[in-house]
Protein backbone atom coordinates (compact mmCIF):
# COMPACT_ATOMS: atom_id res chain seq x y z
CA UNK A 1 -6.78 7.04 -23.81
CA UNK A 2 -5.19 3.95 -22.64
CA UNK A 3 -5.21 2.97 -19.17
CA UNK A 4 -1.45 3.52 -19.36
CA UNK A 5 -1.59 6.89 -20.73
CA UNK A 6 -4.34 7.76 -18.58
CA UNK A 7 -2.44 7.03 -15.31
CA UNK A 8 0.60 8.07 -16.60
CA UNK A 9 -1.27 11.49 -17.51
CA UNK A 10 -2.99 11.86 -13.76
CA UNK A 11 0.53 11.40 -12.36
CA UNK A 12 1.80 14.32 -14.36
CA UNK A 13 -0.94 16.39 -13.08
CA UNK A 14 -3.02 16.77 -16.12
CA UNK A 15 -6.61 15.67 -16.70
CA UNK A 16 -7.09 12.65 -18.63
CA UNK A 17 -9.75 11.79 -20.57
CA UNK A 18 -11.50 10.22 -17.06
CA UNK A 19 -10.41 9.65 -13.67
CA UNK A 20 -7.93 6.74 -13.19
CA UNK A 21 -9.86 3.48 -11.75
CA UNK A 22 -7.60 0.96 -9.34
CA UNK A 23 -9.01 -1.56 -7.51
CA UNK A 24 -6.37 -4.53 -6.59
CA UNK A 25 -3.12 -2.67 -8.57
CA UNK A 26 -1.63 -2.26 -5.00
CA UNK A 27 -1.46 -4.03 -1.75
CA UNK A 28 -3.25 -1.40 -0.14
CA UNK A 29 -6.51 -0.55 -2.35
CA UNK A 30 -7.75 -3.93 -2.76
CA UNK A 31 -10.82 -5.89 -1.39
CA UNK A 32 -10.80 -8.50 0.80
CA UNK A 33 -11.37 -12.03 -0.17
CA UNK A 34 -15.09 -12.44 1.38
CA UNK A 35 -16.02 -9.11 -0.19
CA UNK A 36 -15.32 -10.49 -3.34
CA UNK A 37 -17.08 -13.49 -3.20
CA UNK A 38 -19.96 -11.40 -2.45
CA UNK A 39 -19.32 -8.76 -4.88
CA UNK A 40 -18.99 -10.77 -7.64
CA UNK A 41 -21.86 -13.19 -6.68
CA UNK A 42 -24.36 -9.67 -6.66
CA UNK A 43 -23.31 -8.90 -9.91
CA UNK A 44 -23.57 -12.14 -12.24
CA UNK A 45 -19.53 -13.32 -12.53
CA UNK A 46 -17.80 -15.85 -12.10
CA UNK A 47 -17.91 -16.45 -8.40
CA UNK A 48 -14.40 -17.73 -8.12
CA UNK A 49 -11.59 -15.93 -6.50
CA UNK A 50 -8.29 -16.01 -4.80
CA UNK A 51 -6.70 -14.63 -1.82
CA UNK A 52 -3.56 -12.49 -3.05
CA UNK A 53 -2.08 -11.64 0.33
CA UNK A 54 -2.12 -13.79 3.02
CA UNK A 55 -1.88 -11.68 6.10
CA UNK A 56 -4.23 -9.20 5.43
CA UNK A 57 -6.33 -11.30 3.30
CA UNK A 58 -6.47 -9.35 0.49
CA UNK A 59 -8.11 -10.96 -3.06
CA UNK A 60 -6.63 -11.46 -6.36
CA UNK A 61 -8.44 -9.25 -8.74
CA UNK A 62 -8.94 -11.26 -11.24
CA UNK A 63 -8.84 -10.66 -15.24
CA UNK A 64 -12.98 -10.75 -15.44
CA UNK A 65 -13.25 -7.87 -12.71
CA UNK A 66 -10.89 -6.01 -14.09
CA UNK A 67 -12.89 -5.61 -17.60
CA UNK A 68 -16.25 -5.32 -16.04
CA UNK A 69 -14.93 -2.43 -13.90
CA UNK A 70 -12.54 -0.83 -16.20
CA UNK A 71 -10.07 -0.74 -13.81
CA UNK A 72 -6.80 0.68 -14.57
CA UNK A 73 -3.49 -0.16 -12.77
CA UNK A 74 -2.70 -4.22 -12.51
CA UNK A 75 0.01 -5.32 -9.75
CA UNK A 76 3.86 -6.99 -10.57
CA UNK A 77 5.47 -8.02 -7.24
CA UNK A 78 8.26 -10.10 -6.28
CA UNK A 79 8.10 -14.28 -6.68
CA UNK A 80 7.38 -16.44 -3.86
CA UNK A 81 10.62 -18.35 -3.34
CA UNK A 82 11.19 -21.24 -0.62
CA UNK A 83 12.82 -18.34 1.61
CA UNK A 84 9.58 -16.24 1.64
CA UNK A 85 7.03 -18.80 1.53
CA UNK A 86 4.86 -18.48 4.52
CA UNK A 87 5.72 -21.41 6.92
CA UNK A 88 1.87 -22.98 8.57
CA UNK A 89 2.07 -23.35 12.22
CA UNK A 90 -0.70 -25.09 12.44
CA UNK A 91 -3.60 -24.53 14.94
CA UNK A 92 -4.24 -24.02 18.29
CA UNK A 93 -6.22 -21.92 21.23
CA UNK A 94 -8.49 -21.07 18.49
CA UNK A 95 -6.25 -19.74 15.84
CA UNK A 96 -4.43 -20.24 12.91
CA UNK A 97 -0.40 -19.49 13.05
CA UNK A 98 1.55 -18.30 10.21
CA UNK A 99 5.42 -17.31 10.50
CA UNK A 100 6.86 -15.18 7.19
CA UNK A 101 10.61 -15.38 6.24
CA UNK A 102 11.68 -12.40 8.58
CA UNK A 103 10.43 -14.62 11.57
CA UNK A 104 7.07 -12.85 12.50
CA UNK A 105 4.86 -15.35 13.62
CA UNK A 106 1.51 -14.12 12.91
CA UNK A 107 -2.54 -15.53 13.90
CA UNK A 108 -5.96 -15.33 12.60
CA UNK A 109 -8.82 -16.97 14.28
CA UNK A 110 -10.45 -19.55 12.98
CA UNK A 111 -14.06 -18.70 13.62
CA UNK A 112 -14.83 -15.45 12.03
CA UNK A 113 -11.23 -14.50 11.07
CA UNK A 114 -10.43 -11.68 8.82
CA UNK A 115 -6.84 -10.78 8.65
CA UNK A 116 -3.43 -12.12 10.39
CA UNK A 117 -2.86 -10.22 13.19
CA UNK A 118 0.96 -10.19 14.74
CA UNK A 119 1.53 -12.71 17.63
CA UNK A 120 5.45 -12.70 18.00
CA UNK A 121 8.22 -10.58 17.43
CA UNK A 122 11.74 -12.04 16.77
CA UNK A 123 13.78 -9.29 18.27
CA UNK A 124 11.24 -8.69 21.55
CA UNK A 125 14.66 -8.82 23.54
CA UNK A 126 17.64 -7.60 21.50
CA UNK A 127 19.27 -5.00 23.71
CA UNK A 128 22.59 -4.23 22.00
CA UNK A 129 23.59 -3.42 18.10
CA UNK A 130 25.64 -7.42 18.53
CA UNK A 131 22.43 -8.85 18.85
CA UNK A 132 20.55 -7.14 15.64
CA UNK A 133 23.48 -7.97 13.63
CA UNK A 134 23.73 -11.58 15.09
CA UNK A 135 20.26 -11.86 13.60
CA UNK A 136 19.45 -14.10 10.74
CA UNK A 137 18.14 -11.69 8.15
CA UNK A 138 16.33 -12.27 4.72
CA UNK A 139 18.00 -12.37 1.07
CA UNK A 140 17.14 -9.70 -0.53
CA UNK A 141 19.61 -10.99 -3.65
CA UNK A 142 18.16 -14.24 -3.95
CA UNK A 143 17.48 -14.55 -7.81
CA UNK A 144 13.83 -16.22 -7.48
CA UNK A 145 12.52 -13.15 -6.26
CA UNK A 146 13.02 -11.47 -9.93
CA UNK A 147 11.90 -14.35 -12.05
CA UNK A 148 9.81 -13.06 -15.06
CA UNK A 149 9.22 -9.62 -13.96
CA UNK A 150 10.45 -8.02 -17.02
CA UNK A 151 8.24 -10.88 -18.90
CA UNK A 152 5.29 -9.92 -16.92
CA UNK A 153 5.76 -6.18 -16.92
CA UNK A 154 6.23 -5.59 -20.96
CA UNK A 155 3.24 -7.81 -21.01
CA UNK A 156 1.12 -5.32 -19.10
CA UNK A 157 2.38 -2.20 -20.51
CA UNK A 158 2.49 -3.07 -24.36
CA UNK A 159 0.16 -5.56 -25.11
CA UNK A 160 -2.82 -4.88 -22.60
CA UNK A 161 -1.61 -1.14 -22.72
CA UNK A 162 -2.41 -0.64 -18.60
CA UNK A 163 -0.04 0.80 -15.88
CA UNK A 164 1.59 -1.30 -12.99
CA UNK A 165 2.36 -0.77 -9.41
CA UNK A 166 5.76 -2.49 -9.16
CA UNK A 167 5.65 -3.64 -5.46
CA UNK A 168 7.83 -3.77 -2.52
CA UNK A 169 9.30 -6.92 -0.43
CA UNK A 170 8.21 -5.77 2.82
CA UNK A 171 6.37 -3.35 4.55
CA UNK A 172 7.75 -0.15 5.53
CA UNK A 173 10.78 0.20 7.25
CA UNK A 174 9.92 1.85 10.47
CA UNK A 175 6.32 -0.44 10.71
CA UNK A 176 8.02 -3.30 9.88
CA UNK A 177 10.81 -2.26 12.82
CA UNK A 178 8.54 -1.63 15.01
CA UNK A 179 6.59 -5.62 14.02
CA UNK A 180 10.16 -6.72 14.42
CA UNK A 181 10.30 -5.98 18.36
CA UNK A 182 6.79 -4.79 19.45
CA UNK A 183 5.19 -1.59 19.13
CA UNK A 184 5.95 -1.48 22.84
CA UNK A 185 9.49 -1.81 23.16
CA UNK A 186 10.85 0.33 20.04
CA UNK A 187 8.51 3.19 21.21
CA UNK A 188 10.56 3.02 25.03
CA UNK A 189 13.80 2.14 22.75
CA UNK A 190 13.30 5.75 20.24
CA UNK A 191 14.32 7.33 23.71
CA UNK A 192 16.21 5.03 26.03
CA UNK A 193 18.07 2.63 23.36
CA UNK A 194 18.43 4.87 19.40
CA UNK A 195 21.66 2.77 18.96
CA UNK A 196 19.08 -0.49 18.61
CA UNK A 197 16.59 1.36 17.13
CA UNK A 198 19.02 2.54 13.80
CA UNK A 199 20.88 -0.66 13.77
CA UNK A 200 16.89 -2.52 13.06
CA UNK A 201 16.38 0.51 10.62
CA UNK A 202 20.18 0.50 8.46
CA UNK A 203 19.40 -3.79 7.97
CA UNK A 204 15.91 -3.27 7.12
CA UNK A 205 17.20 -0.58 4.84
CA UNK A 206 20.31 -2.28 3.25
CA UNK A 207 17.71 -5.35 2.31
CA UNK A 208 15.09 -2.59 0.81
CA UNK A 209 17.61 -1.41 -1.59
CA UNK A 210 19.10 -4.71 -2.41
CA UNK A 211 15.69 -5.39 -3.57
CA UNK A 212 14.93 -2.40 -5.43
CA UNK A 213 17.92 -2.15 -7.18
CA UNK A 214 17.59 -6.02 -8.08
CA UNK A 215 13.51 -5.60 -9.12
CA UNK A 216 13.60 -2.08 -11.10
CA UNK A 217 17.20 -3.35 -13.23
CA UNK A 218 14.38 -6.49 -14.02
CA UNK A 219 12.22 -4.86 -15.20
CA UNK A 220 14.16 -2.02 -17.13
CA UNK A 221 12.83 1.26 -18.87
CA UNK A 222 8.95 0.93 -18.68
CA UNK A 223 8.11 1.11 -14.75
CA UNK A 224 6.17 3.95 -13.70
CA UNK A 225 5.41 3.64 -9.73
CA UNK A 226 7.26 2.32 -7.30
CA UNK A 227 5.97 1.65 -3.80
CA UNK A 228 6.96 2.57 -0.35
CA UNK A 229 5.05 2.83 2.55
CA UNK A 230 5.14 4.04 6.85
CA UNK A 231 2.18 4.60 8.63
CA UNK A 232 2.91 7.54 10.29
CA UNK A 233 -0.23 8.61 12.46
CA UNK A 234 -3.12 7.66 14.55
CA UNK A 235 -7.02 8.43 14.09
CA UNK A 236 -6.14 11.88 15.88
CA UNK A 237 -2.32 12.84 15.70
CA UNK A 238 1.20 11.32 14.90
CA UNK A 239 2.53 8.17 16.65
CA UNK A 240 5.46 10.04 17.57
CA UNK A 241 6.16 13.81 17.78
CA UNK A 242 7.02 15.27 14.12
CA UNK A 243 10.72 16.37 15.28
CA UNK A 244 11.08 12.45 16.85
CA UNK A 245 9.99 11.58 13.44
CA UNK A 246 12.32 13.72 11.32
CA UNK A 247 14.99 13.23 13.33
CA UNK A 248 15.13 9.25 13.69
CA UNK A 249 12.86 7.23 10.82
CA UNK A 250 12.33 10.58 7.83
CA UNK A 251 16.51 10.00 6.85
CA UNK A 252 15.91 6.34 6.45
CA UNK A 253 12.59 7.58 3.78
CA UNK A 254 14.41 9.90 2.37
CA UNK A 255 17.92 7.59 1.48
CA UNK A 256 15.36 4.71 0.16
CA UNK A 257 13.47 7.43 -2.20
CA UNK A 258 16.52 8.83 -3.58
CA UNK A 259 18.09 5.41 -3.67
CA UNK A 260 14.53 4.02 -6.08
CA UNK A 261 15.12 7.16 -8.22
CA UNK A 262 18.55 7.17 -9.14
CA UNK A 263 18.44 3.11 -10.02
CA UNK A 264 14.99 3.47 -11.80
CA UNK A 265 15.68 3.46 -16.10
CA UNK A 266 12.57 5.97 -16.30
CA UNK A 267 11.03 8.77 -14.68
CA UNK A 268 9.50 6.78 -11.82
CA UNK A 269 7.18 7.84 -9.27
CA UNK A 270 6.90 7.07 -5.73
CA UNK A 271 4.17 5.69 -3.65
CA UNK A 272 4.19 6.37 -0.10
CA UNK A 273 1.54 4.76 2.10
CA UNK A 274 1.09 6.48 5.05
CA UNK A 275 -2.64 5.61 7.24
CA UNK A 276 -3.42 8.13 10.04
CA UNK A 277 -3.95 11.75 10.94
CA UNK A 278 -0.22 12.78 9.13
CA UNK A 279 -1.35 16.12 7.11
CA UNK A 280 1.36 17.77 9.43
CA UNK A 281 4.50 15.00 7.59
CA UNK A 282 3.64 16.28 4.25
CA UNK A 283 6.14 19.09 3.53
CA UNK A 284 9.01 16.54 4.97
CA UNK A 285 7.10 13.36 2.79
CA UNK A 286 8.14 16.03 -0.30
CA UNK A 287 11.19 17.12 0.14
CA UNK A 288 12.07 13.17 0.90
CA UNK A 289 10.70 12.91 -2.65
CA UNK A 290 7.69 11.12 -2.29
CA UNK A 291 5.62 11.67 -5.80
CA UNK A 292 2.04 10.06 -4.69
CA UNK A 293 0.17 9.87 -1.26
CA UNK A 294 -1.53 6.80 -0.27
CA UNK A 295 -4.65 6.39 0.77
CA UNK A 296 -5.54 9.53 2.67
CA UNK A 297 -7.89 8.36 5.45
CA UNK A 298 -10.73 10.88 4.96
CA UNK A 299 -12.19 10.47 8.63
CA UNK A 300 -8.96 11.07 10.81
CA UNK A 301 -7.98 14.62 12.16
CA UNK A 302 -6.96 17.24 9.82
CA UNK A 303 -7.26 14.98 6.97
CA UNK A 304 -9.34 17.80 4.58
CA UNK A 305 -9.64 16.94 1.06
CA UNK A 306 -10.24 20.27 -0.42
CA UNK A 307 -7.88 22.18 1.62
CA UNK A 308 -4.84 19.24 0.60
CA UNK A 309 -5.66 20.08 -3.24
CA UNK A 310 -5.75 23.87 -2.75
CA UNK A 311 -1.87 23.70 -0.57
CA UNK A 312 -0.62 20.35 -2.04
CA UNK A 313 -2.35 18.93 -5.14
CA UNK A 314 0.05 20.45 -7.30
CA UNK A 315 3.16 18.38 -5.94
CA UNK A 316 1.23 15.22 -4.93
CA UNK A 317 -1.27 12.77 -5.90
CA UNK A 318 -4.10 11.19 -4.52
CA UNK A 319 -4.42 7.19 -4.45
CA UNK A 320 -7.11 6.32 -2.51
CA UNK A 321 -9.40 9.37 -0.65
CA UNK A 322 -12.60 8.75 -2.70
CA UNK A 323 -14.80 7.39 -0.08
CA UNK A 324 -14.76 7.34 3.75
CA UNK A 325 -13.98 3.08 4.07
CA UNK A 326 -13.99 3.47 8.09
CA UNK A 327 -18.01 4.49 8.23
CA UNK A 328 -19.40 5.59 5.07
CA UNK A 329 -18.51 2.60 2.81
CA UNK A 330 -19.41 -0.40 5.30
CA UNK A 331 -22.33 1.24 7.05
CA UNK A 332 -23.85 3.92 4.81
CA UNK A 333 -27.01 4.19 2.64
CA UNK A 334 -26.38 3.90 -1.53
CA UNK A 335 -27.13 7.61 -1.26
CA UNK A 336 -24.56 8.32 1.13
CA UNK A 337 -22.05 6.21 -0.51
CA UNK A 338 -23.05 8.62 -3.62
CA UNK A 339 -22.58 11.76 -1.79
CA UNK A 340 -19.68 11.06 -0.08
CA UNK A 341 -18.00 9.73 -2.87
CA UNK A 342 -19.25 12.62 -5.33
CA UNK A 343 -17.66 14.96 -2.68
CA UNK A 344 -14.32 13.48 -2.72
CA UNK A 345 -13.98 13.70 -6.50
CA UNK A 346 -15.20 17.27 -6.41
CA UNK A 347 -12.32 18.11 -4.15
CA UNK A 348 -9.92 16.04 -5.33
CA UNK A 349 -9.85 15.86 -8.92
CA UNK A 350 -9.64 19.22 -10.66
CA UNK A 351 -6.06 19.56 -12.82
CA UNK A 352 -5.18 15.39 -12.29
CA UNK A 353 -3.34 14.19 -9.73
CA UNK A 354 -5.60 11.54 -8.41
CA UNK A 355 -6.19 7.76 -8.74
CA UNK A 356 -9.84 6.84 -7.90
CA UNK A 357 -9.12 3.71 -5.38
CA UNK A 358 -10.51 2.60 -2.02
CA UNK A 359 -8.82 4.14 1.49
CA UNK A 360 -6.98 0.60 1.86
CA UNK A 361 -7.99 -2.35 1.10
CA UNK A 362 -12.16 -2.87 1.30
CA UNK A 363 -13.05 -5.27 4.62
CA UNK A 364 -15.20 -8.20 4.51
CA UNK A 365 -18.66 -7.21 5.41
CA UNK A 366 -18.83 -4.00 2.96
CA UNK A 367 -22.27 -4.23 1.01
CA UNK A 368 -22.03 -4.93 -2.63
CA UNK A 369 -24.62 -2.40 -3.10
CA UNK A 370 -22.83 0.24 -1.76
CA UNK A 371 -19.26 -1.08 -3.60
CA UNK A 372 -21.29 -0.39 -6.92
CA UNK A 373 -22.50 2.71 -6.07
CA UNK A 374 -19.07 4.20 -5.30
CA UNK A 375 -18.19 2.78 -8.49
CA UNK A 376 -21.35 4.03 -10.63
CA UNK A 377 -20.66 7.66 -9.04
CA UNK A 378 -16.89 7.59 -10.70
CA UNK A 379 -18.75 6.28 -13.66
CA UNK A 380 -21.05 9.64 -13.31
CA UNK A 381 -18.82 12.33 -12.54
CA UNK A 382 -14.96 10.60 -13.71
CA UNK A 383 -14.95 11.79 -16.86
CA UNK A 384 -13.12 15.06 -17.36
């Protein structure tokens, strides 16, 4: 098969000739830059590489890696204009500063950094609906986004015959709410201020589907995943209750997943992202449409690989859930890396319905040794 048609066959839930590889096709199963470096240094290539995202420091995976690990899925994403250009705030007090165009202001330190973490948020002390809509918001029309998407896409799909992850502007709507005005104050404002708390949501929205509906009518008939994302748990349970949940943020998923499907050309599938202990949001994640789960974090509570495929795997797919990342990957012997990752496969694999990717991106620090030998074990046992 082609990496196209085998994708496209694991999203249908059929078994394709072997297990779909992605490493770098989204912005959340990717390695980070340093990791790289290192990987590629252990195994002979071209030591050269590029940071893709500059937040979370996630690397460009390049054309060379991509062939020497038979990866799959590659990534088309919007243009950086002059709007969305990260703005350099220089240093200070240790740190880097960053601001993006939605007015996060964001820091990394400068000895040992690894990521952007947040440092300000522009509505910390909007108290009435005036005030969101006085805000200055991002264009989610402006034309430069969509340059050459089309261009790129057909390139991908017809002559190197491999699937892409068309990406999304922003992160998810309730996250990137909650970045917006601090974890802090839109947790007190889901009970004591829901007038704010929609407002933030119905903009954030609004922009998400000026962008979609700009992006998929760019690149027309041949897009197969779209992406969407809301982390909706913790290492033990959900950051809010479920019926909080459902009855506040799971409307806004559910109007953005309808709105993808009925502007997509094709039969598209949708990505949802969701970190945390959430097995209990799945029956709501489905009926809001949601086609393919993202990354299913192995090690948090409830999160049970076999049992998911035996209730779920027939409705949803798998990206990501092939290797504990939080202990197992960073910390673990080859042989445990094997096991683990052999285990995962076993469970998850049967009948399709699962992309073979990291859960999120891989951190700096992650031994190449054990990198390969999560790769050599889909190399072992991916083939159906």
């Amino acid at each position: 098969m082609t990496s196209y048609e085998r994708v496209s066959t694991a999203l249908s839930h059929r078994e394709p000739d072997r297990i779909p590889f992605d490493l770098g096709g989204t912005m959340v199963s990717g390695i980070n830059i340093n990791a790289l470096k290192e990987l590629k240094a252990y195994l002979g290539l071209h030591e050269s590489a590029e940071v893709k995202d500059t937040i979370t420091q996630m690397a460009h995976t390049d054309q060379e890696l991509i062939e020497f690990l038979k990866i799959d899925v590659k990534n088309v994403g919007p243009r950086v204009t002059e709007e969305s250009q990260l703005q350099d705030l220089g240093q200070r007090n240790g740190n880097h500063y960053l601001q993006d165009e939605w007015g996060m202001q964001w820091k990394m330190p400068l000895e040992n950094g690894h990521y952007y973490d947040l440092h300000r948020s522009p509505l910390a002390h909007v108290e009435t609906i005036q005030d969101v809509e006085n805000f200055t918001w991002p264009d989610g029309l402006n034309p430069e986004r969509y340059e050459n998407l089309k261009t790129e896409a057909d390139h991908i799909v017809f002559e190197e015959k491999k699937a892409y992850f068309l990406g999304r502007m922003s992160a998810g709507m309730w996250e990137h709410a909650m970045w917006m005005t601090g974890y802090e104050k839109f947790m007190m404002d889901m009970y004591i201020n829901p007038g704010v708390v929609q407002a933030i949501m119905e903009k954030i929205l609004e922009i998400k589907m000026q962008y979609w509906e700009r992006a998929l009518d760019a690149v027309g008939d041949n897009v197969m995943i779209a992406s969407t994302a809301d982390d909706l748990g913790t290492q033990t349970s959900l950051l809010v209750s479920l019926d909080m949940y459902k009855e506040q943020i799971w409307p806004f998923h559910k109007r953005l997943i309808d709105f993808i499907k009925n502007k997509a050309q094709s039969d598209i599938k949708v990505f949802f992202h969701n970190d945390g202990a959430i097995m209990e949001t799945i029956p709501l994640l489905i009926e809001a449409g949601v086609d393919i789960l993202n990354p299913f974090q192995v090690k948090c509570a409830g999160m049970d690989t076999k049992m998911f495929k035996k209730q779920w795997g027939h409705e949803l797919t798998i990206w990501g859930g092939s290797c504990d990342t939080q202990h197992v990957l960073p910390f673990g012997t080859v042989q445990e890396v094997r096991d683990e990752t052999k285990r995962r496969i076993d469970d998850l694999a049967p009948g399709g319905g699962f992309i073979f990717a990291p859960i999120h991106n891989i951190q700096n620090g992650v031994p190449p040794e054990n990198i390969m030998a999560w790769w050599e074990t889909l190399q072992d046992y991916g083939p159906y």
